[in-house]
C-alpha atoms as a PDB file:
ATOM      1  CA  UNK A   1     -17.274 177.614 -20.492  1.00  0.00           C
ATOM      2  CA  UNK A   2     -17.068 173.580 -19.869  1.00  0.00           C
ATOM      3  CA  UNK A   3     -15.018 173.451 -22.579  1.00  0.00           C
ATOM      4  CA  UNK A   4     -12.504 176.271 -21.391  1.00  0.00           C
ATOM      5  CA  UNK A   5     -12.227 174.746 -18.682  1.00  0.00           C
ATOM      6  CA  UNK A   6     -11.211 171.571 -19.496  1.00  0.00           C
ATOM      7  CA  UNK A   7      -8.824 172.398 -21.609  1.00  0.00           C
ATOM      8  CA  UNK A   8      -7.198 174.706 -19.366  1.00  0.00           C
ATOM      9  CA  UNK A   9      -7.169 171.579 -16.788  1.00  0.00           C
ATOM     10  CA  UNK A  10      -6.151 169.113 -19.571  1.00  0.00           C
ATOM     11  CA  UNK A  11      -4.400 171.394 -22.267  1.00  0.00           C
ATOM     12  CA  UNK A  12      -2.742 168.294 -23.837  1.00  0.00           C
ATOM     13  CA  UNK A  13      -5.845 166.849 -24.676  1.00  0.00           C
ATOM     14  CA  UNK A  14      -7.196 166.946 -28.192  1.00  0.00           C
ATOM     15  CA  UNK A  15     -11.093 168.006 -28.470  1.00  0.00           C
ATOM     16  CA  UNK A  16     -12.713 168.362 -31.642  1.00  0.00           C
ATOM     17  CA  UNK A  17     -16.228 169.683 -31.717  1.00  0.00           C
ATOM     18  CA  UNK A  18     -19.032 169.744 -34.429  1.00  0.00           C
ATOM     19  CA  UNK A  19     -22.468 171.185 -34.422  1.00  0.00           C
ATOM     20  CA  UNK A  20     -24.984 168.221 -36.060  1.00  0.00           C
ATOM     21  CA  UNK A  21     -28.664 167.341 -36.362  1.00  0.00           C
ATOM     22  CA  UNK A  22     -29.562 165.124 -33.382  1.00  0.00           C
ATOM     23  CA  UNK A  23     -30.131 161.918 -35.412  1.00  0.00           C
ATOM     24  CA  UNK A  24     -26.397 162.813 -37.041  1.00  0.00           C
ATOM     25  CA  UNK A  25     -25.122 163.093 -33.090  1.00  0.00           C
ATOM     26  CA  UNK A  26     -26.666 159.019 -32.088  1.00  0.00           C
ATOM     27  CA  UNK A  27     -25.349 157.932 -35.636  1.00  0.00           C
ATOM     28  CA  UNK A  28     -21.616 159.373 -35.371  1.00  0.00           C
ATOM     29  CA  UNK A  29     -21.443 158.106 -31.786  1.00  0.00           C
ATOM     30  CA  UNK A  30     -23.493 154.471 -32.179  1.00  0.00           C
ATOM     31  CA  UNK A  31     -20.906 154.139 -35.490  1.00  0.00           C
ATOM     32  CA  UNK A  32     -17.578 155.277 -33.443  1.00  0.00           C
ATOM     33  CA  UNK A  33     -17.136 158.489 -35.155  1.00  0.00           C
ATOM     34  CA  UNK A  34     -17.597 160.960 -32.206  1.00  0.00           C
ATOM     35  CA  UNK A  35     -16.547 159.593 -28.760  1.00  0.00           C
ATOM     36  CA  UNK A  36     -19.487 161.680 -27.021  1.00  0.00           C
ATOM     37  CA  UNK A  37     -22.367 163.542 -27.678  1.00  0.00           C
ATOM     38  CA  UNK A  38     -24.398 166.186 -26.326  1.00  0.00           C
ATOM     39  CA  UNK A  39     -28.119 165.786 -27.301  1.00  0.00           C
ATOM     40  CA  UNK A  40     -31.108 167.749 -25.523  1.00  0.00           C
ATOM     41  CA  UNK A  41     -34.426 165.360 -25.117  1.00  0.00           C
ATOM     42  CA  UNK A  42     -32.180 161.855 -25.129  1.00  0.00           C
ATOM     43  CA  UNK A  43     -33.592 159.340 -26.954  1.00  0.00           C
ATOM     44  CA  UNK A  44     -33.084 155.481 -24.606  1.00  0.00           C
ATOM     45  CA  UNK A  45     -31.178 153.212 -27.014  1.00  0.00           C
ATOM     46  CA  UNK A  46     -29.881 150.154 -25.432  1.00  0.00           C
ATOM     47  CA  UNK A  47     -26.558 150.273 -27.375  1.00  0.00           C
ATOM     48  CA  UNK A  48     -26.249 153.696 -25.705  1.00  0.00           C
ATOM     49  CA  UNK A  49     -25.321 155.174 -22.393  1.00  0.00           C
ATOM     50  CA  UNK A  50     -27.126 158.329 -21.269  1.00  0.00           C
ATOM     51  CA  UNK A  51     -25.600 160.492 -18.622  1.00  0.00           C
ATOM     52  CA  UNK A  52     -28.345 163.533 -17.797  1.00  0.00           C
ATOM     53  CA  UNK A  53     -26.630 166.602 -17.462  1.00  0.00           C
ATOM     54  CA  UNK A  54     -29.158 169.190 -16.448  1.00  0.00           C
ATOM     55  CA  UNK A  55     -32.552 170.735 -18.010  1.00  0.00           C
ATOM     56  CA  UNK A  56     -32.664 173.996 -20.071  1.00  0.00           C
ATOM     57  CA  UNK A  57     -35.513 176.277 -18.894  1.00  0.00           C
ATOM     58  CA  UNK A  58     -37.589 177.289 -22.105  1.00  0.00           C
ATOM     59  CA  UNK A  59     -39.004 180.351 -22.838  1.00  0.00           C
ATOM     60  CA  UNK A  60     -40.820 182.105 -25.383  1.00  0.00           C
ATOM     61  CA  UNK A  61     -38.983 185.083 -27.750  1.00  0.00           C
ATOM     62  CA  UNK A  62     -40.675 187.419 -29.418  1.00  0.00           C
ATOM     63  CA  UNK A  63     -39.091 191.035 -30.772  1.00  0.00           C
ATOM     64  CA  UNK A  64     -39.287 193.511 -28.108  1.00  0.00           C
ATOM     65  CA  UNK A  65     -42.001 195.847 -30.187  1.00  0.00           C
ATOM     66  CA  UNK A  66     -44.612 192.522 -30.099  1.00  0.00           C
ATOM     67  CA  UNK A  67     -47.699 192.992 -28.268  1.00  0.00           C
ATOM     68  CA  UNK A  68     -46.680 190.167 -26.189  1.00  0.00           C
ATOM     69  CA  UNK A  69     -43.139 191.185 -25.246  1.00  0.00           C
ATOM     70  CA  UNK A  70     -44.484 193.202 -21.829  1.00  0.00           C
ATOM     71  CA  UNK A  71     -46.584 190.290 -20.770  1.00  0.00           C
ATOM     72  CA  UNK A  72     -44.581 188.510 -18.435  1.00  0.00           C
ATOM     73  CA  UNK A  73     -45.103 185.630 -17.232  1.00  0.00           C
ATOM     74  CA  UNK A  74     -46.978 185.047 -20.501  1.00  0.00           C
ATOM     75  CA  UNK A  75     -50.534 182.741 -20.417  1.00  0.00           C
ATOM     76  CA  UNK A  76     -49.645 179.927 -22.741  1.00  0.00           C
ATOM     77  CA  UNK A  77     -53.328 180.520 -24.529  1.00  0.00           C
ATOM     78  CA  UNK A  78     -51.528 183.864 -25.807  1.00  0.00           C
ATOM     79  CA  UNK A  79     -49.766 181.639 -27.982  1.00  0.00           C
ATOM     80  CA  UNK A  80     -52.912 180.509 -29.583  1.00  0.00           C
ATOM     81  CA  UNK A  81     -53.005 181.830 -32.988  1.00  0.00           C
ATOM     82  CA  UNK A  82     -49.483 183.542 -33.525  1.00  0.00           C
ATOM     83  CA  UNK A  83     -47.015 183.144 -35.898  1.00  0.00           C
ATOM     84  CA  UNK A  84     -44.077 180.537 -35.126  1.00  0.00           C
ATOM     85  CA  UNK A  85     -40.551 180.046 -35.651  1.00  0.00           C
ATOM     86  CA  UNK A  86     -40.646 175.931 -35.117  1.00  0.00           C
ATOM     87  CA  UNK A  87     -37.583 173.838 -35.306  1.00  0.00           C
ATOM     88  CA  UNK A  88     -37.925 170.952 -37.549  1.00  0.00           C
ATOM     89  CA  UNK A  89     -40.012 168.241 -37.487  1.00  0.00           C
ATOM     90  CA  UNK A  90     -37.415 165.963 -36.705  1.00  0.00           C
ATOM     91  CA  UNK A  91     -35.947 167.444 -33.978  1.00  0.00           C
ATOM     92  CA  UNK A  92     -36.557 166.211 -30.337  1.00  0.00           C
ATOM     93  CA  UNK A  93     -37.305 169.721 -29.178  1.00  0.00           C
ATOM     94  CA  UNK A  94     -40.123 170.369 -31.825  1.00  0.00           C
ATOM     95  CA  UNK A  95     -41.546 167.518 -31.160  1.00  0.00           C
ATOM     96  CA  UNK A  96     -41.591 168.154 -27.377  1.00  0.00           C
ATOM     97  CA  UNK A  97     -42.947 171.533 -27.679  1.00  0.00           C
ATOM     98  CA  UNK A  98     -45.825 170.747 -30.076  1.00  0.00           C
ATOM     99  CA  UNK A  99     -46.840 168.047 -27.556  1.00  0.00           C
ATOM    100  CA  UNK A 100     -46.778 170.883 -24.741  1.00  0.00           C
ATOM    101  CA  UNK A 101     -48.889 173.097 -26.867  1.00  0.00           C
ATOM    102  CA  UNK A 102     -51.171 170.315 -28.101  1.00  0.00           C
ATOM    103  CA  UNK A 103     -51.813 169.052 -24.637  1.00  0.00           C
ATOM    104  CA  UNK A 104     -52.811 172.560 -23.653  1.00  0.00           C
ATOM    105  CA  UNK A 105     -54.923 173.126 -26.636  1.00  0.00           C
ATOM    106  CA  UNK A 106     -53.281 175.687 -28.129  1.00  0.00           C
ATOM    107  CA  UNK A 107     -52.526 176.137 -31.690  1.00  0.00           C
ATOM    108  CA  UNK A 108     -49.681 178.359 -33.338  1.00  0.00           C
ATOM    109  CA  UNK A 109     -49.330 179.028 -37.134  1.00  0.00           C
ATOM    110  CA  UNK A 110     -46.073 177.564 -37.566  1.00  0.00           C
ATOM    111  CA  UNK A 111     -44.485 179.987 -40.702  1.00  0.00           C
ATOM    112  CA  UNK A 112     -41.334 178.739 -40.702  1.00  0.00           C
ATOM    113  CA  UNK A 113     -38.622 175.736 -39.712  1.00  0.00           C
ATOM    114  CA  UNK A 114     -34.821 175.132 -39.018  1.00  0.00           C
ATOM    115  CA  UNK A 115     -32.876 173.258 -37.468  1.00  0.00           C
ATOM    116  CA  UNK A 116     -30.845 175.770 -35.486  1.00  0.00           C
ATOM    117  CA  UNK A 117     -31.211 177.964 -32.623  1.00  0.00           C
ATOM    118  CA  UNK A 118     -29.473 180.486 -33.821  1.00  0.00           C
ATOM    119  CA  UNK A 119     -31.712 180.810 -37.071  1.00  0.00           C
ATOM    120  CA  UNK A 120     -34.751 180.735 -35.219  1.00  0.00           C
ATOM    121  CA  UNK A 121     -33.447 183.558 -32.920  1.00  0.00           C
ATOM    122  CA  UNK A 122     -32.768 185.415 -36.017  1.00  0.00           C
ATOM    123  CA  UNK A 123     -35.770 184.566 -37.225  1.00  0.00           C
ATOM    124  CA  UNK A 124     -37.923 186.749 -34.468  1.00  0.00           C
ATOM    125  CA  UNK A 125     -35.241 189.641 -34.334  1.00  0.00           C
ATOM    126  CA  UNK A 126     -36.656 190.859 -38.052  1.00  0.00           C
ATOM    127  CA  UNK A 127     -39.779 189.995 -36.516  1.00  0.00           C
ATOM    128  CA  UNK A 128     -41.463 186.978 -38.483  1.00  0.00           C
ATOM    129  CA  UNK A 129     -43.074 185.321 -35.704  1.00  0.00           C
ATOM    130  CA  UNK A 130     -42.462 184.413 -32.020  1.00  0.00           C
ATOM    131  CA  UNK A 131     -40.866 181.159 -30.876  1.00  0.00           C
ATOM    132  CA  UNK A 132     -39.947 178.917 -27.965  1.00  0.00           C
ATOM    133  CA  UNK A 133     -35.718 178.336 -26.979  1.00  0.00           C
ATOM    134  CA  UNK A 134     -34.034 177.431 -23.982  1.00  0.00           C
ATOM    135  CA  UNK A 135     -33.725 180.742 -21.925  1.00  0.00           C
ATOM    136  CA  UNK A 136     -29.689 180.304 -22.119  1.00  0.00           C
ATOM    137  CA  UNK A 137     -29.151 180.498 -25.520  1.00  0.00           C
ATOM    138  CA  UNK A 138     -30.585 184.219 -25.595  1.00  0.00           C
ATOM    139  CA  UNK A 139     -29.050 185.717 -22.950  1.00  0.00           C
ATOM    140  CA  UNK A 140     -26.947 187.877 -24.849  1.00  0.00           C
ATOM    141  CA  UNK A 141     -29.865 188.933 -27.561  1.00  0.00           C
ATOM    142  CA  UNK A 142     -32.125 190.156 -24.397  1.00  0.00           C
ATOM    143  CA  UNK A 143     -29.242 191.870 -23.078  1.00  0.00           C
ATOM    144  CA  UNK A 144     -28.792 193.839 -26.134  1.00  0.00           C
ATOM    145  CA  UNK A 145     -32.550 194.594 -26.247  1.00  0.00           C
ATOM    146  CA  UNK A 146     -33.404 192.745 -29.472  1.00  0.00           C
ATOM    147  CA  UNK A 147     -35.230 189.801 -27.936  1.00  0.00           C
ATOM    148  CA  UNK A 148     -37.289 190.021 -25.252  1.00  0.00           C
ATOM    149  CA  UNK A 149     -37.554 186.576 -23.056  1.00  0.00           C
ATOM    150  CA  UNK A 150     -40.992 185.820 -21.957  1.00  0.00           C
ATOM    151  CA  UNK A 151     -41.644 182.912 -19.089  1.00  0.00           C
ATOM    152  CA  UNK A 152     -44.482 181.267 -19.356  1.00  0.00           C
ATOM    153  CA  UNK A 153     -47.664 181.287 -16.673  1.00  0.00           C
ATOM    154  CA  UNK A 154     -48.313 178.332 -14.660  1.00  0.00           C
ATOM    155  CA  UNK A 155     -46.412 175.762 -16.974  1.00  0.00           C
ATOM    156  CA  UNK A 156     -42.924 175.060 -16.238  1.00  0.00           C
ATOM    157  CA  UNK A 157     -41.455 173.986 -19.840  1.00  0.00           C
ATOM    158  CA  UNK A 158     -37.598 172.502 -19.845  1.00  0.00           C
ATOM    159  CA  UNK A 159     -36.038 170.163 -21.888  1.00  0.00           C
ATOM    160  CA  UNK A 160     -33.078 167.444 -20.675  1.00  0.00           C
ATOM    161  CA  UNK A 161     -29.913 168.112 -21.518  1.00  0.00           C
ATOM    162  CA  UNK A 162     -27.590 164.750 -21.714  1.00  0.00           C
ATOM    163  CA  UNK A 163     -24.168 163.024 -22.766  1.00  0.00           C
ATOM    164  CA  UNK A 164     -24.575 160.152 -24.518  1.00  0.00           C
ATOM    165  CA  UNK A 165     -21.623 157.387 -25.467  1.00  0.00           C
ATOM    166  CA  UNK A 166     -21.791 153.920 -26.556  1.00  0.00           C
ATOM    167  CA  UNK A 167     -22.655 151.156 -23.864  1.00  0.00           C
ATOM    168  CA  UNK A 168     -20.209 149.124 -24.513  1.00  0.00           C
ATOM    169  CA  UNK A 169     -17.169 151.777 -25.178  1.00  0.00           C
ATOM    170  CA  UNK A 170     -14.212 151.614 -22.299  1.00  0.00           C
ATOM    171  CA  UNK A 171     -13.618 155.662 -21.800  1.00  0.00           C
ATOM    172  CA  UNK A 172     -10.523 156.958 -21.589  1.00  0.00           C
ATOM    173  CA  UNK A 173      -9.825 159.122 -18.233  1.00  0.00           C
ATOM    174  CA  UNK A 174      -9.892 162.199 -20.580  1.00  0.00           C
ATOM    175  CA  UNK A 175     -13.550 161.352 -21.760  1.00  0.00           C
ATOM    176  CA  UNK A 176     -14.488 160.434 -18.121  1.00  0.00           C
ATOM    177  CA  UNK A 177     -13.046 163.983 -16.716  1.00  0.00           C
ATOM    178  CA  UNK A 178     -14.918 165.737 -19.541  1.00  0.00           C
ATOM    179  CA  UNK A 179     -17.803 163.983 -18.425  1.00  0.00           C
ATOM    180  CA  UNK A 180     -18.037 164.242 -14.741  1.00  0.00           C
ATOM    181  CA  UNK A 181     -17.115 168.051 -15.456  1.00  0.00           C
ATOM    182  CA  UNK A 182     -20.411 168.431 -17.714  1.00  0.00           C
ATOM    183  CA  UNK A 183     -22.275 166.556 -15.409  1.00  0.00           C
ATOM    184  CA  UNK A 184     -21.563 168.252 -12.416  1.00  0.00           C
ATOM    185  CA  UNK A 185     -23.783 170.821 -13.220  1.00  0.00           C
ATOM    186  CA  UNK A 186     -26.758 168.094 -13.570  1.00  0.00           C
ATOM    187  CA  UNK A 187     -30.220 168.805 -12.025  1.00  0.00           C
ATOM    188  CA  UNK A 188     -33.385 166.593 -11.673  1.00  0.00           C
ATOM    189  CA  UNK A 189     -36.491 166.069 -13.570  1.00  0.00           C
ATOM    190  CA  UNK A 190     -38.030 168.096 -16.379  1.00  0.00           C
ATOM    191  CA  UNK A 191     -41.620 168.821 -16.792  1.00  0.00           C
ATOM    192  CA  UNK A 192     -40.928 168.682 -20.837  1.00  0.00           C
ATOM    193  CA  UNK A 193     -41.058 165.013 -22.047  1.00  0.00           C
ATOM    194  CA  UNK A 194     -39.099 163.872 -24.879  1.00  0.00           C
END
């Protein structure tokens, strides 16, 4: 919708987008090849300029026909033992959410890994383990009835969402209106560290 809207406002403007792996997104903009970059967890570089944006509420998936899909808000301990649809090592979000887990003891038998949201989502529709995504990204999937959307039980778990651009690079208005449109959505604080 942020994009819609921009170009809408600015319909001259030329905007190219591409999905990547976050360590592709910090080496196409440290390198000059993407102007921008939207990266959740932001990693501080000082040749880098981080704009937070908002946080992204996580919540656990699971197929609506899983025991667990009627507990809601779910005890994190229900986690312990279950089969999981992880990210990648690699990525800033895995690495967030196994600290989350690990600092609440809990252990989840992690069955398989990728890099994309949307493969993990499709991942728990044909019902190979549960998993833990930013609420957001499956709106449309509970709506349709096959994911359900769990909260979790006294833990808040989000993860930063943020624009990053190189320190030292002079923005063009365009870049500077795409910005300040992204980021005036931001909110403060996460409880989810990166």
């Amino acid at each position: 919708p942020y994009l819609k809207r921009f170009l809408k406002a600015f319909p001259s403007i030329h905007v190219h987008v591409e999905y990547r792996r976050a360590n592709e997104v910090y080496d196409d903009v440290l390198s000059n090849d993407a102007d921008l970059g939207l990266v959740a967890c932001p990693t501080r570089d000082a040749r880098l300029a981080i704009v937070p944006l908002r946080t992204e509420s996580m919540v656990v998936i699971t197929p609506p026909s899983h025991p667990l899909a009627a507990t809601r808000p779910l005890p994190v301990e229900r986690l312990e033992g279950q089969r999981f649809i992880a990210f990648e090592p690699d990525i800033p979000t895995r690495k967030a959410i196994d600290r989350f887990l690990r600092e609440r003891g809990v252990a989840v038998r992690t069955v398989m890994e990728f890099d994309n949201i949307e493969t993990v989502k499709r991942a728990v529709e044909v019902e190979a383990g549960v998993a833990i995504v930013p609420e957001g990204s499956v709106a449309q999937e509970v709506a349709r009835h096959s994911l359900a959307a769990l909260p979790l039980a006294g833990a808040t778990l989000e993860r930063p969402l943020a624009v990053i651009h190189r320190a030292d690079k002079v923005l063009s208005p365009a870049m500077s209106r795409f910005i300040a449109l992204l980021a005036g959505q931001a909110a403060k604080g996460s409880d989810l560290e990166c």
